[in-house]
C-alpha atoms as a PDB file:
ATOM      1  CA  UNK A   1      24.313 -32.257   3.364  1.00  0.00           C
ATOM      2  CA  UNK A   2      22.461 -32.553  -0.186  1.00  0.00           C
ATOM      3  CA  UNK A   3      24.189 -30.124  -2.741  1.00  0.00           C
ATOM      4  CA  UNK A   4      21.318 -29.037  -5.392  1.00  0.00           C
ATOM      5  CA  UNK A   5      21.786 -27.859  -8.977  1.00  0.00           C
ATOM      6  CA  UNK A   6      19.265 -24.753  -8.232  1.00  0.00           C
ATOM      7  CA  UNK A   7      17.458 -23.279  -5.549  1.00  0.00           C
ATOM      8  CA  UNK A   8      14.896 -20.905  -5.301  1.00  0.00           C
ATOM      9  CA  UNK A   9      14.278 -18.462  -2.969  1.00  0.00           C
ATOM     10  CA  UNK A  10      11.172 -16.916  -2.465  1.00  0.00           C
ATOM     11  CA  UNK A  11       7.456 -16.621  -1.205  1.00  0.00           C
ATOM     12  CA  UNK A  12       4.832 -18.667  -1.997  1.00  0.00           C
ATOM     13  CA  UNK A  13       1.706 -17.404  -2.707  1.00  0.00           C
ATOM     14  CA  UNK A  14      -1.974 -17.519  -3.464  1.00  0.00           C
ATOM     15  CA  UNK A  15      -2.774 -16.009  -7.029  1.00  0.00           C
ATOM     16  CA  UNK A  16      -6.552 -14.680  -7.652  1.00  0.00           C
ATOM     17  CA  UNK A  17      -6.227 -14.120 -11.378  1.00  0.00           C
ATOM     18  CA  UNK A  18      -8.921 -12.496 -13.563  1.00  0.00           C
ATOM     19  CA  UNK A  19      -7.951 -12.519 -17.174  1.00  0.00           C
ATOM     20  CA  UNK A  20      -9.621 -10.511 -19.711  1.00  0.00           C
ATOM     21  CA  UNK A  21     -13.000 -11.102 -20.321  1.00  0.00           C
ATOM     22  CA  UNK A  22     -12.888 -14.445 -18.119  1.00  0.00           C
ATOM     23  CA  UNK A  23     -13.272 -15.876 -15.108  1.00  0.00           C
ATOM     24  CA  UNK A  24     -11.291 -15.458 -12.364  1.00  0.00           C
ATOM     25  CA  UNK A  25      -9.308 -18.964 -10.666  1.00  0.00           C
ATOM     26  CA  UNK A  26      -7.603 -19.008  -6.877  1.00  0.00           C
ATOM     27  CA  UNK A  27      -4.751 -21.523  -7.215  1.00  0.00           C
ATOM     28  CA  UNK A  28      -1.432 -21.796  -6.221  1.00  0.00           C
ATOM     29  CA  UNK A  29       1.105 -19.912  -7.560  1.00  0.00           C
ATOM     30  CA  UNK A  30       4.744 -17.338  -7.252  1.00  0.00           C
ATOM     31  CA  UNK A  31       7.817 -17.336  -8.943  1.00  0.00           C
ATOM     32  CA  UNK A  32       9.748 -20.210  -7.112  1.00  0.00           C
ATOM     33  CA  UNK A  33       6.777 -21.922  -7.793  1.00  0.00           C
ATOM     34  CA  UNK A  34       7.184 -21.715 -11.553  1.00  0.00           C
ATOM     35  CA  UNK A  35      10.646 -22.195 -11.336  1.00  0.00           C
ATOM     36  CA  UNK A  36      11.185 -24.896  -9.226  1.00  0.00           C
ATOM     37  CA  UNK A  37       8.738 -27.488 -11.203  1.00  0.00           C
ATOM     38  CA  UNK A  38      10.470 -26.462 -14.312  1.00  0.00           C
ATOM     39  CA  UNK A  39      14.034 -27.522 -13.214  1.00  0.00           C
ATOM     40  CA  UNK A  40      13.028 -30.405 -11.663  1.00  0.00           C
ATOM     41  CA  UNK A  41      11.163 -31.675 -14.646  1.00  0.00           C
ATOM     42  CA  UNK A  42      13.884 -31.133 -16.817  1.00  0.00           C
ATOM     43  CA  UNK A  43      16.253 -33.383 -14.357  1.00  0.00           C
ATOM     44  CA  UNK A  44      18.045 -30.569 -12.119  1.00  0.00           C
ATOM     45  CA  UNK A  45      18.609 -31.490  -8.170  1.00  0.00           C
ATOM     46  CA  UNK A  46      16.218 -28.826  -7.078  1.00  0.00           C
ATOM     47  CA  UNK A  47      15.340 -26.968  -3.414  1.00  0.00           C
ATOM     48  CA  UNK A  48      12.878 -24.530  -3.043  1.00  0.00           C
ATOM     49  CA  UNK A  49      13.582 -22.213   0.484  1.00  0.00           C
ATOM     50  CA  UNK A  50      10.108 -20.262   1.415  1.00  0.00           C
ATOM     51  CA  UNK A  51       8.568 -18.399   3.807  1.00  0.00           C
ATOM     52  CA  UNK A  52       4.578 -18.825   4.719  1.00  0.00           C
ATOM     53  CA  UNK A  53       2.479 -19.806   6.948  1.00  0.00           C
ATOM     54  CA  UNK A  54       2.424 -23.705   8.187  1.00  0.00           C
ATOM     55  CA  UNK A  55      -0.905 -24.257   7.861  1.00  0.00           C
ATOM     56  CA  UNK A  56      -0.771 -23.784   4.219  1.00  0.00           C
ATOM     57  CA  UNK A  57       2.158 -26.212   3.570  1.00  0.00           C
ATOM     58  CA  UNK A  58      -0.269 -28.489   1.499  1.00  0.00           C
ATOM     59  CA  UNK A  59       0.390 -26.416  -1.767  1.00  0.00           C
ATOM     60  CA  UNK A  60       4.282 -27.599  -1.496  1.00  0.00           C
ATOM     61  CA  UNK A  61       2.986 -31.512  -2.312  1.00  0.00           C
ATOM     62  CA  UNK A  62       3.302 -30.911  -6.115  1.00  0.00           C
ATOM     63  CA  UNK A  63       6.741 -29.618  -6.196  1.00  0.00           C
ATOM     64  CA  UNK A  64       7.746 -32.241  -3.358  1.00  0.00           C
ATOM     65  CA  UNK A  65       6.270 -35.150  -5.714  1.00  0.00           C
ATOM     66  CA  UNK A  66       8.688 -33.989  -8.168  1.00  0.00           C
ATOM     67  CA  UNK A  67      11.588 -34.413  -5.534  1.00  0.00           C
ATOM     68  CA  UNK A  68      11.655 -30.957  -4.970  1.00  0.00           C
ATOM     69  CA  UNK A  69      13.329 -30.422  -1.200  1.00  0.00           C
ATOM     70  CA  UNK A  70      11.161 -27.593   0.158  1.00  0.00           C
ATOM     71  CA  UNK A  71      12.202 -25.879   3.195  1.00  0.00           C
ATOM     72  CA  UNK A  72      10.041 -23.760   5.111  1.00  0.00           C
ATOM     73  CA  UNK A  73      10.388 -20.638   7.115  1.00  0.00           C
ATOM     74  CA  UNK A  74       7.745 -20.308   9.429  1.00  0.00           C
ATOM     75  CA  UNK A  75       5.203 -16.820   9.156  1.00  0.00           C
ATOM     76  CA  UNK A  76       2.283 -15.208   9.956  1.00  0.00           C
ATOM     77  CA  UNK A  77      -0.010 -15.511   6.621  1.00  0.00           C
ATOM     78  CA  UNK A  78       0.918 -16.745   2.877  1.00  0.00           C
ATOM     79  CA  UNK A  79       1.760 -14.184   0.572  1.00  0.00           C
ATOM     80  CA  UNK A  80      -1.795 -13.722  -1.363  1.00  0.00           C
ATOM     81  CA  UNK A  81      -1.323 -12.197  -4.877  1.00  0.00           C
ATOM     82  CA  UNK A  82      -4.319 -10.318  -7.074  1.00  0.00           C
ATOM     83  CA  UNK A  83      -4.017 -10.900 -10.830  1.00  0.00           C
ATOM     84  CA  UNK A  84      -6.396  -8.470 -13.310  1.00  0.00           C
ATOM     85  CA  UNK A  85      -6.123  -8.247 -16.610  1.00  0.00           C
ATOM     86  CA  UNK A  86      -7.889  -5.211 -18.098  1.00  0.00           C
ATOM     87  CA  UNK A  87      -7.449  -5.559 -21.256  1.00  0.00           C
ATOM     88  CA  UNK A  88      -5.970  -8.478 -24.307  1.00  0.00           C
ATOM     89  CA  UNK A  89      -2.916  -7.246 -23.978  1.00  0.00           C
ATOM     90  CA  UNK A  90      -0.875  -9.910 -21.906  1.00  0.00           C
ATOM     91  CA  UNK A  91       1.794  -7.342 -20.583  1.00  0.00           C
ATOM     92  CA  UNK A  92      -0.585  -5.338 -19.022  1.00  0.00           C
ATOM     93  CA  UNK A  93      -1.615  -5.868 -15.438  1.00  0.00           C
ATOM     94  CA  UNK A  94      -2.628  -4.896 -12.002  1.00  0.00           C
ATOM     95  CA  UNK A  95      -1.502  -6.178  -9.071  1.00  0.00           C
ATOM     96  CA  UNK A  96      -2.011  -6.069  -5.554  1.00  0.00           C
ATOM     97  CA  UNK A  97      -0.447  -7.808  -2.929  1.00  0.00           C
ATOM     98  CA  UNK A  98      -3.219  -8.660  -0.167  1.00  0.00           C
ATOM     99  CA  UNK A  99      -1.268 -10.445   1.806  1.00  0.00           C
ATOM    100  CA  UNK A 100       2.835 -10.859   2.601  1.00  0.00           C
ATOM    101  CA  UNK A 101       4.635 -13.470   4.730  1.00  0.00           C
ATOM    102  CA  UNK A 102       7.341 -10.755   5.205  1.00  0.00           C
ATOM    103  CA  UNK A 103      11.144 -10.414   4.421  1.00  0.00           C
ATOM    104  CA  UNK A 104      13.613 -12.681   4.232  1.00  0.00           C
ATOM    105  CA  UNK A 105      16.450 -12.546   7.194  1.00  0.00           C
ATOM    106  CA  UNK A 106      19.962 -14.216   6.193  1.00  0.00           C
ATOM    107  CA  UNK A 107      20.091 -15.544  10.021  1.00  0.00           C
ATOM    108  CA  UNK A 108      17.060 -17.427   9.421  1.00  0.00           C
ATOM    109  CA  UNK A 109      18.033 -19.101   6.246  1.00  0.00           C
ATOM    110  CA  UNK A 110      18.994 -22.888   6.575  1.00  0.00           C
ATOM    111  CA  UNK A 111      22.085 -23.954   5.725  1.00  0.00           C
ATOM    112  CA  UNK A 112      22.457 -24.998   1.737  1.00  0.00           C
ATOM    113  CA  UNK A 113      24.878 -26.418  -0.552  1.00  0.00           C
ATOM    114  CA  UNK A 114      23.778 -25.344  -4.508  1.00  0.00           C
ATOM    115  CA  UNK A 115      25.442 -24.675  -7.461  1.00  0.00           C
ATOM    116  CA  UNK A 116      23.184 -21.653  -7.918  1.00  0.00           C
ATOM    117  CA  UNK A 117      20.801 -19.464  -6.333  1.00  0.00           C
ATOM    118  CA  UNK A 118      18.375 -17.515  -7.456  1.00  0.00           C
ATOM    119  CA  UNK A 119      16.183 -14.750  -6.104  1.00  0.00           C
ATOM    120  CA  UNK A 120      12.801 -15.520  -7.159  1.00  0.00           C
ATOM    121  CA  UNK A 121      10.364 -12.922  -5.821  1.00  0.00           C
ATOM    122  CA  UNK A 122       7.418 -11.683  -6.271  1.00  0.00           C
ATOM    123  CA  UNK A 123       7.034  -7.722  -4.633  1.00  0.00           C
ATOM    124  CA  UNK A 124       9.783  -5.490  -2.693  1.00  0.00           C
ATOM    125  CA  UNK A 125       8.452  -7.148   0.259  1.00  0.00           C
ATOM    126  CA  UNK A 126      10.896 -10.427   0.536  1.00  0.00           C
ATOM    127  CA  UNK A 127      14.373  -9.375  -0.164  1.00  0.00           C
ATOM    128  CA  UNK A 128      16.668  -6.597   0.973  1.00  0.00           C
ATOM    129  CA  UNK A 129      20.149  -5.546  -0.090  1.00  0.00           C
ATOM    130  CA  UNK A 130      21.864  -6.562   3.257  1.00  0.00           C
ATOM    131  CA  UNK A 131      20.275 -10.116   2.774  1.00  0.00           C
ATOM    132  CA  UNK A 132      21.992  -9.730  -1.143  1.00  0.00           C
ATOM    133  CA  UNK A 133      25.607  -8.897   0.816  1.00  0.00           C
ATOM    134  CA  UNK A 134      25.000 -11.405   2.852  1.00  0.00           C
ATOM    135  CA  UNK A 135      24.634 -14.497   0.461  1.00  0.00           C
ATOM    136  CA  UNK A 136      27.586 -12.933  -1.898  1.00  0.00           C
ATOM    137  CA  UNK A 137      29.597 -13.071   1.329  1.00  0.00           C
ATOM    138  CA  UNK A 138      28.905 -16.942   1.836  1.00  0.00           C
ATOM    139  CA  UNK A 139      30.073 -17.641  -1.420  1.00  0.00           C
ATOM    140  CA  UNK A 140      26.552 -18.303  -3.420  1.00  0.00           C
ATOM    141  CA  UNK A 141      26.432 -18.270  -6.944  1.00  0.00           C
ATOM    142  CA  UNK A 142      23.474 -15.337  -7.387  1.00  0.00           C
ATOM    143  CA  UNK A 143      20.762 -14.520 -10.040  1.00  0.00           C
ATOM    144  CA  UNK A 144      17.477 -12.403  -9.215  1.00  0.00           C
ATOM    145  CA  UNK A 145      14.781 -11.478 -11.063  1.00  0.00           C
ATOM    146  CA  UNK A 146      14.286  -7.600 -11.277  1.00  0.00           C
ATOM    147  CA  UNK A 147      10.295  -7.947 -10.190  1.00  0.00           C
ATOM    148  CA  UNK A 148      11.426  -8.688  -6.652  1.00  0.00           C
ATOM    149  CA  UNK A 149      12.582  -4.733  -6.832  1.00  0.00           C
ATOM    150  CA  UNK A 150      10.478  -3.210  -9.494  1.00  0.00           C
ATOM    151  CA  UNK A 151       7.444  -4.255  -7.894  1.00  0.00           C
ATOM    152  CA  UNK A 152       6.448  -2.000  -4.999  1.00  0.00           C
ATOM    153  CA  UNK A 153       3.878  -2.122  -2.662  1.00  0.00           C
ATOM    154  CA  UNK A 154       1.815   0.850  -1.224  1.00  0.00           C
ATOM    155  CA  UNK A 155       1.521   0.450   2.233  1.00  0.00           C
ATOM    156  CA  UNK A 156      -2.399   1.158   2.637  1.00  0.00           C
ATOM    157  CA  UNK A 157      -3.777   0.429  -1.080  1.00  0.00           C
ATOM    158  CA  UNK A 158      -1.481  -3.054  -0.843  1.00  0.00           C
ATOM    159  CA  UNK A 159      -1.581  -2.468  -4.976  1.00  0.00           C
ATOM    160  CA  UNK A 160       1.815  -2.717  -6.710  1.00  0.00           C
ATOM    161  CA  UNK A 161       3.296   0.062  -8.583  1.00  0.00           C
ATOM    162  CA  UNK A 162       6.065  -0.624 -10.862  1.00  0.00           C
ATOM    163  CA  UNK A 163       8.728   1.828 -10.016  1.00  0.00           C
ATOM    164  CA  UNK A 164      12.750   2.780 -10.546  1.00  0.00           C
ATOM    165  CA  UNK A 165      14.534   1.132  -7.636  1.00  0.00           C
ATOM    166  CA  UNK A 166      17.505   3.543  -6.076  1.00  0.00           C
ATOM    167  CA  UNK A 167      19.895   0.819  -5.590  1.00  0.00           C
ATOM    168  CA  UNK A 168      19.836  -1.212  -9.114  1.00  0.00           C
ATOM    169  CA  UNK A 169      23.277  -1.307 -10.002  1.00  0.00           C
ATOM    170  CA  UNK A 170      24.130  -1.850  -6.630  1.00  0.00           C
ATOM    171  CA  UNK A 171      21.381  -5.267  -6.461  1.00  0.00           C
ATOM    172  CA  UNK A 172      22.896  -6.068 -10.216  1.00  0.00           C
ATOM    173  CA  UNK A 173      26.335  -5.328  -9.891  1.00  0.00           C
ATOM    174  CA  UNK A 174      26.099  -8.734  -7.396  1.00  0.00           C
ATOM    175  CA  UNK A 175      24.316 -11.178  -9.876  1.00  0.00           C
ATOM    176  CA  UNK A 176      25.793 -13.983 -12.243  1.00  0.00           C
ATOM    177  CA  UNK A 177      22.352 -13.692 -14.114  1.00  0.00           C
ATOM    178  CA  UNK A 178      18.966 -11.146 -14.195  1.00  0.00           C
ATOM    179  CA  UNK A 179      15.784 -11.434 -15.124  1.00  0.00           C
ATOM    180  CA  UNK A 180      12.926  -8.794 -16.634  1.00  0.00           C
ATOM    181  CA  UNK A 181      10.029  -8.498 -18.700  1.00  0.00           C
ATOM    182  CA  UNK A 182       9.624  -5.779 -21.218  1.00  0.00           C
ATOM    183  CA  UNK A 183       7.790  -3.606 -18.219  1.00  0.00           C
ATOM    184  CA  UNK A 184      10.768  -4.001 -15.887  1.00  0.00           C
ATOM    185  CA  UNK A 185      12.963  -3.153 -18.237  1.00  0.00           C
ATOM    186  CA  UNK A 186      11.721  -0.200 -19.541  1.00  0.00           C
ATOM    187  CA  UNK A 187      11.145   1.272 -15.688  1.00  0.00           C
ATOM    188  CA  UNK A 188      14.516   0.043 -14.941  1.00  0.00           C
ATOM    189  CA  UNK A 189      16.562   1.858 -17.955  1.00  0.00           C
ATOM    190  CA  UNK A 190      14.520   3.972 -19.600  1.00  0.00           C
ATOM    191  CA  UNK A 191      13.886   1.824 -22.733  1.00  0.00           C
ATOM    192  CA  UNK A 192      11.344  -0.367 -24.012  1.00  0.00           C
ATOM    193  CA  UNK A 193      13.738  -1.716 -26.548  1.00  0.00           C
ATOM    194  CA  UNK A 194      15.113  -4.897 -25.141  1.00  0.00           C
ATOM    195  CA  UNK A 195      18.515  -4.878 -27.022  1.00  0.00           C
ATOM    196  CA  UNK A 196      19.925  -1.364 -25.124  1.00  0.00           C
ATOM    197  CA  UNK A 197      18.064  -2.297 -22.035  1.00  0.00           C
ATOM    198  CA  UNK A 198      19.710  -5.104 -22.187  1.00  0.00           C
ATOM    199  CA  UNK A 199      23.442  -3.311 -22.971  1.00  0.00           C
ATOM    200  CA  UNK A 200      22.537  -1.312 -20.155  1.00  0.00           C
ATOM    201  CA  UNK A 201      22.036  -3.783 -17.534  1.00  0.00           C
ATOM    202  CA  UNK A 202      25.182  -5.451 -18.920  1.00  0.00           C
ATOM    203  CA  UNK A 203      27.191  -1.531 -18.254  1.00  0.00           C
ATOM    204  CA  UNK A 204      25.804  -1.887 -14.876  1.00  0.00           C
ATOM    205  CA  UNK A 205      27.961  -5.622 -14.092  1.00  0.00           C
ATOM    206  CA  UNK A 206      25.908  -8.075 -14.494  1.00  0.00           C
ATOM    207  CA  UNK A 207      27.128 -10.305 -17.560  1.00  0.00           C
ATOM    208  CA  UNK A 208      23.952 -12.183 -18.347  1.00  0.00           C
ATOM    209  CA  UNK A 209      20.453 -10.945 -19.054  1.00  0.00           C
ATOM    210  CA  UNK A 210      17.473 -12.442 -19.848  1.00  0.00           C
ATOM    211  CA  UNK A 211      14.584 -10.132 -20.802  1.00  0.00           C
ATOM    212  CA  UNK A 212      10.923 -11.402 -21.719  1.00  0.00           C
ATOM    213  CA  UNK A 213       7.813 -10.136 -23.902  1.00  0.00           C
ATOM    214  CA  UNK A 214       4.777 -11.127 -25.809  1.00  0.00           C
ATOM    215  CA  UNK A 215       6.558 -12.375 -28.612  1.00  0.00           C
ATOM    216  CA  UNK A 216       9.535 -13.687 -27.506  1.00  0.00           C
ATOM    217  CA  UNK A 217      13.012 -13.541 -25.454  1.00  0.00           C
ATOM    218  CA  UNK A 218      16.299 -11.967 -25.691  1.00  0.00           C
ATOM    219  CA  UNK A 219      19.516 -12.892 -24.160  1.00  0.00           C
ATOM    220  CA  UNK A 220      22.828 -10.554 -23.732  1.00  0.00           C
ATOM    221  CA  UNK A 221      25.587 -12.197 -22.692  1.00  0.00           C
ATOM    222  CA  UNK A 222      29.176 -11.266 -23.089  1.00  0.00           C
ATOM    223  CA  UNK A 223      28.708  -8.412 -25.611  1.00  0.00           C
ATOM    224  CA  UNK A 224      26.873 -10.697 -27.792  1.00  0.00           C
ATOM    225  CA  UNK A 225      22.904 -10.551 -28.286  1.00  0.00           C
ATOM    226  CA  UNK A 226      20.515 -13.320 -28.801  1.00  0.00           C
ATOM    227  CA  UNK A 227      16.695 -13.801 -29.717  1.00  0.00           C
ATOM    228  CA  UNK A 228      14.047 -16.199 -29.917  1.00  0.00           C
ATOM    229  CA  UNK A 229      10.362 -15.821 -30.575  1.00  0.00           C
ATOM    230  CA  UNK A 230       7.692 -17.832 -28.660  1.00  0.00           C
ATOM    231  CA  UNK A 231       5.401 -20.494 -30.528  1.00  0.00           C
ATOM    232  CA  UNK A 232       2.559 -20.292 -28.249  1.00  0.00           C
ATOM    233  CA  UNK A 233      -1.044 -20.989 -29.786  1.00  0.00           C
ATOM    234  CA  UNK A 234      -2.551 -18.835 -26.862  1.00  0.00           C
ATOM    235  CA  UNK A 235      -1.749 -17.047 -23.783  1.00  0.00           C
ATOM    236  CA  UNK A 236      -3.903 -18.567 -21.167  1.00  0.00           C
ATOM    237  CA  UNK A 237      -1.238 -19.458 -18.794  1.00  0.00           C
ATOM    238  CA  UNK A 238       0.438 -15.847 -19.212  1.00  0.00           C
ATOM    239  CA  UNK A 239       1.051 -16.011 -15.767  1.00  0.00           C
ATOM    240  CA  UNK A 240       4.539 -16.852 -14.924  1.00  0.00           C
ATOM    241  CA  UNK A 241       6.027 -16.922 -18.464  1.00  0.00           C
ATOM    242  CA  UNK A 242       9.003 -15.292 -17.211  1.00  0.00           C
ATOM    243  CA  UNK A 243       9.562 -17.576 -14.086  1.00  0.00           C
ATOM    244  CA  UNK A 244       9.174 -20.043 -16.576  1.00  0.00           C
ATOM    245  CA  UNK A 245      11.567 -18.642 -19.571  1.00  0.00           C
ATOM    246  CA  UNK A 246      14.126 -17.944 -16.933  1.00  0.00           C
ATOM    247  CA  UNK A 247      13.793 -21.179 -15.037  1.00  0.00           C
ATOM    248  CA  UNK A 248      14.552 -23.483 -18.280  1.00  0.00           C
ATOM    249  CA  UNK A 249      17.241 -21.029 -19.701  1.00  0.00           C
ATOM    250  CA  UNK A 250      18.915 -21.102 -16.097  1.00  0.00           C
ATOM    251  CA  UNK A 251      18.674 -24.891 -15.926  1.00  0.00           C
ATOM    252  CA  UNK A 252      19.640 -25.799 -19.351  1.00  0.00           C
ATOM    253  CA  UNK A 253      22.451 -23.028 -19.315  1.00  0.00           C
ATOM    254  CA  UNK A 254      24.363 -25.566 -16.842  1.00  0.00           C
ATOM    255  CA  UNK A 255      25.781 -27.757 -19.549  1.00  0.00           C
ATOM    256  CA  UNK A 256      24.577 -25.168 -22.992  1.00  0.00           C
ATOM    257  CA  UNK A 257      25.167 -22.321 -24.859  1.00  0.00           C
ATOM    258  CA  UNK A 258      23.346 -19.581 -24.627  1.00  0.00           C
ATOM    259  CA  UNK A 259      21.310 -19.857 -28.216  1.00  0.00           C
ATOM    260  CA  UNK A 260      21.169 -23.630 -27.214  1.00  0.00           C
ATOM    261  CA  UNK A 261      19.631 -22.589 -24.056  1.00  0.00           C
ATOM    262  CA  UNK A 262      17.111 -19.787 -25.426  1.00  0.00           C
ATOM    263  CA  UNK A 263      15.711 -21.762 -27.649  1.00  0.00           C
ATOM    264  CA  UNK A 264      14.956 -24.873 -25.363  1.00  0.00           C
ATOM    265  CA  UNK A 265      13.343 -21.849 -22.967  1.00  0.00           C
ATOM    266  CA  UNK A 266      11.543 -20.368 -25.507  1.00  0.00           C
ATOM    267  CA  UNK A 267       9.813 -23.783 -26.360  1.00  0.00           C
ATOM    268  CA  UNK A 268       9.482 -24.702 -22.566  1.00  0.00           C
ATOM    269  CA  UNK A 269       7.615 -21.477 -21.948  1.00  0.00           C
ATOM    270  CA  UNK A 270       5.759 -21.626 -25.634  1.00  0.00           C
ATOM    271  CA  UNK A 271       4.078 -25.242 -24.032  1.00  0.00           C
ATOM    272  CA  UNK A 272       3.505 -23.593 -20.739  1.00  0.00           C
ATOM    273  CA  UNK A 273       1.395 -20.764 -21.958  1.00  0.00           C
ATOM    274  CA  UNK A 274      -0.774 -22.616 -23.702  1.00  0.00           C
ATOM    275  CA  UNK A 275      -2.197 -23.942 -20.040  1.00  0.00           C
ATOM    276  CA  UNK A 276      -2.857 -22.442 -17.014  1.00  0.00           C
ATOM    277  CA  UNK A 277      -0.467 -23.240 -14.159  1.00  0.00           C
ATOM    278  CA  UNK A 278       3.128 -24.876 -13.882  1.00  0.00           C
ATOM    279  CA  UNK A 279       4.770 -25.924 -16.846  1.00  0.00           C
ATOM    280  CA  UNK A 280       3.682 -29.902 -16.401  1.00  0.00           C
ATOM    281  CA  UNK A 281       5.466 -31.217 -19.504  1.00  0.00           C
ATOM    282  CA  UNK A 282       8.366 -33.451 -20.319  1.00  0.00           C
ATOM    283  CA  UNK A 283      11.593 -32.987 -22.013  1.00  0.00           C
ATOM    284  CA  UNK A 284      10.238 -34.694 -25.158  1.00  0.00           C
ATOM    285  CA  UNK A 285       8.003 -32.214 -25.322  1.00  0.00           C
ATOM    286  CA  UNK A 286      10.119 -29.604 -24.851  1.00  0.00           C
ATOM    287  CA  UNK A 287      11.922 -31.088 -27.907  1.00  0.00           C
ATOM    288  CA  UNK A 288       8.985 -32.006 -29.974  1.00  0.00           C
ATOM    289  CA  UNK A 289       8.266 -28.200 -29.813  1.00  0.00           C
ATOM    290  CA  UNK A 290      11.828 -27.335 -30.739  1.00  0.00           C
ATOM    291  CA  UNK A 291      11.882 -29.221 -34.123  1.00  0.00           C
ATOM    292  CA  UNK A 292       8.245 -28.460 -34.958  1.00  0.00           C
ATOM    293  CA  UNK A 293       8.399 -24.670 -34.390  1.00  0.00           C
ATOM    294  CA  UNK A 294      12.308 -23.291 -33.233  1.00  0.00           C
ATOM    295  CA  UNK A 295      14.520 -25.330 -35.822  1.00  0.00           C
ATOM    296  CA  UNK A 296      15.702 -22.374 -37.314  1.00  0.00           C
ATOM    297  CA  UNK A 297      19.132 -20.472 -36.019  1.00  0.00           C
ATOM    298  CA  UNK A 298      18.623 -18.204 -33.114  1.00  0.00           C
ATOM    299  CA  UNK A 299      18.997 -14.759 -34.004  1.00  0.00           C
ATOM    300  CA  UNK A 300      22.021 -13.409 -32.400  1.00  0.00           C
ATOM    301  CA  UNK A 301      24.077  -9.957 -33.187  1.00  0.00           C
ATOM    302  CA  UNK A 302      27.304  -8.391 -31.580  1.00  0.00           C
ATOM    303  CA  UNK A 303      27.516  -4.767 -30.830  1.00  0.00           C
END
């Protein structure tokens, strides 16, 4: 059996995205998706675990061209996501969920050696805290990002409300590594300051946080808190800028320290945003951007 640096966990989906004041695109899209392609093209051993239906498995050639092992759990329909931007500001969105290939079950998982696993969804609708238990209990290395929780889904409307989740710490308390954007955070602690969001994440167990926003991204780990800001020239591949951020910090955090790592994500992502899609650079870009724009010393504080 293979073992793999990372692997991602999560649906698939379809995203219809209307930004503001343009036109709306159907293409592929989801968090694993994001993350996957960006630790593979920065040289990690990468599987991607999804559920969907068969008949769209044609949207996996892109990540399998990269090498990417994709394994496929069989459903009904592919997860179809509904993007709209109302207004310039990136952060703000509505969502709605059409359609959902449905939760993951930890007896249908395939067997998998990795150095990591993360939790990579997209709604409430794929993971659930006895599928959580049940990877801790087989020994995986865990992150998650918060929006798998936070994001909620009415059960008529199908639109996503973010909302407090009941068992947080609980879900935390079991992770290596978390990620949220400014939105999450706020709904999840109380704060829109990412610093004590941050601190209070940390309180809750988990001893690494990653936290996104317009401008940049901030780090706690071990008492200790970093910053970087983005370089982006514009924001028309918005979405999945935390996928992405948290994708490249994750894989560069392997063999880096944390400002190390921040600052290679905050370049990654800085590229990435700047085109719709995947991140579909190379490392020399990644680096290019680094000494052109994020030279300087990350900003880091203890408190």
């Amino acid at each position: 059996m293979n073992t793999y640096d990372i692997t991602f966990l999560g649906h698939m989906c379809f995203d219809e995205i209307t930004p503001y004041q343009g036109e709306t695109k159907v293409s592929p899209g989801s968090a694993v998706l994001c993350g996957a392609m960006v630790a593979a093209r920065v040289g990690k051993k990468v599987a991607l675990v999804t559920k969907m239906a068969s008949k769209d498995q044609a949207i996996l050639e892109p990540m399998q061209k990269l090498g990417i092992e994709t394994l496929v759990i069989p459903a009904e329909e592919t997860s179809y996501s509904v993007v709209i931007h109302p207004s310039a500001n990136v952060d703000e969105r509505r969502l709605i969920l059409q359609h959902n290939a449905g939760l993951f079950r930890l007896e249908e998982l395939p067997p998998i050696k990795t150095k990591h696993l993360h939790l990579a969804g997209i709604s409430d609708q794929e993971f659930d805290m006895n599928l959580i238990l049940g990877l801790k209990g087989k020994g995986y290395n865990l992150s998650a990002d918060m929006q798998s929780f936070v994001r909620q889904v009415h059960p008529q409307t199908r639109e996503i409300a973010f909302q407090d989740v009941p068992g947080k710490e609980a879900i935390v308390k079991q992770m290596s590594k978390v990620k949220l954007d400014i939105v999450e955070a706020k709904v999840l602690t109380g704060t829109d300051d990412l610093e004590k969001a941050a601190m209070t994440i940390e309180k809750w167990g988990c001893p690494e946080t990653v936290i996104t926003r317009a401008e940049g991204v901030l780090a706690r780990v071990n008492g200790q808190t970093y910053y970087e800001k983005f370089s982006n020239r514009s924001v028309v591949g918005r979405t999945g800028r935390g996928d992405t951020t948290f994708a490249a910090y994750l894989s560069w955090r392997m063999e880096h320290d944390v400002a190390e790592s921040l600052k290679f994500a905050a370049a990654l992502v800085s590229i990435k945003m700047e085109t719709p899609g995947p991140f579909q650079g190379t490392l020399q870009d990644v680096y290019d951007r680094i000494d052109k724009c994020h030279s300087n010393e990350t900003i880091f504080r203890r408190r």
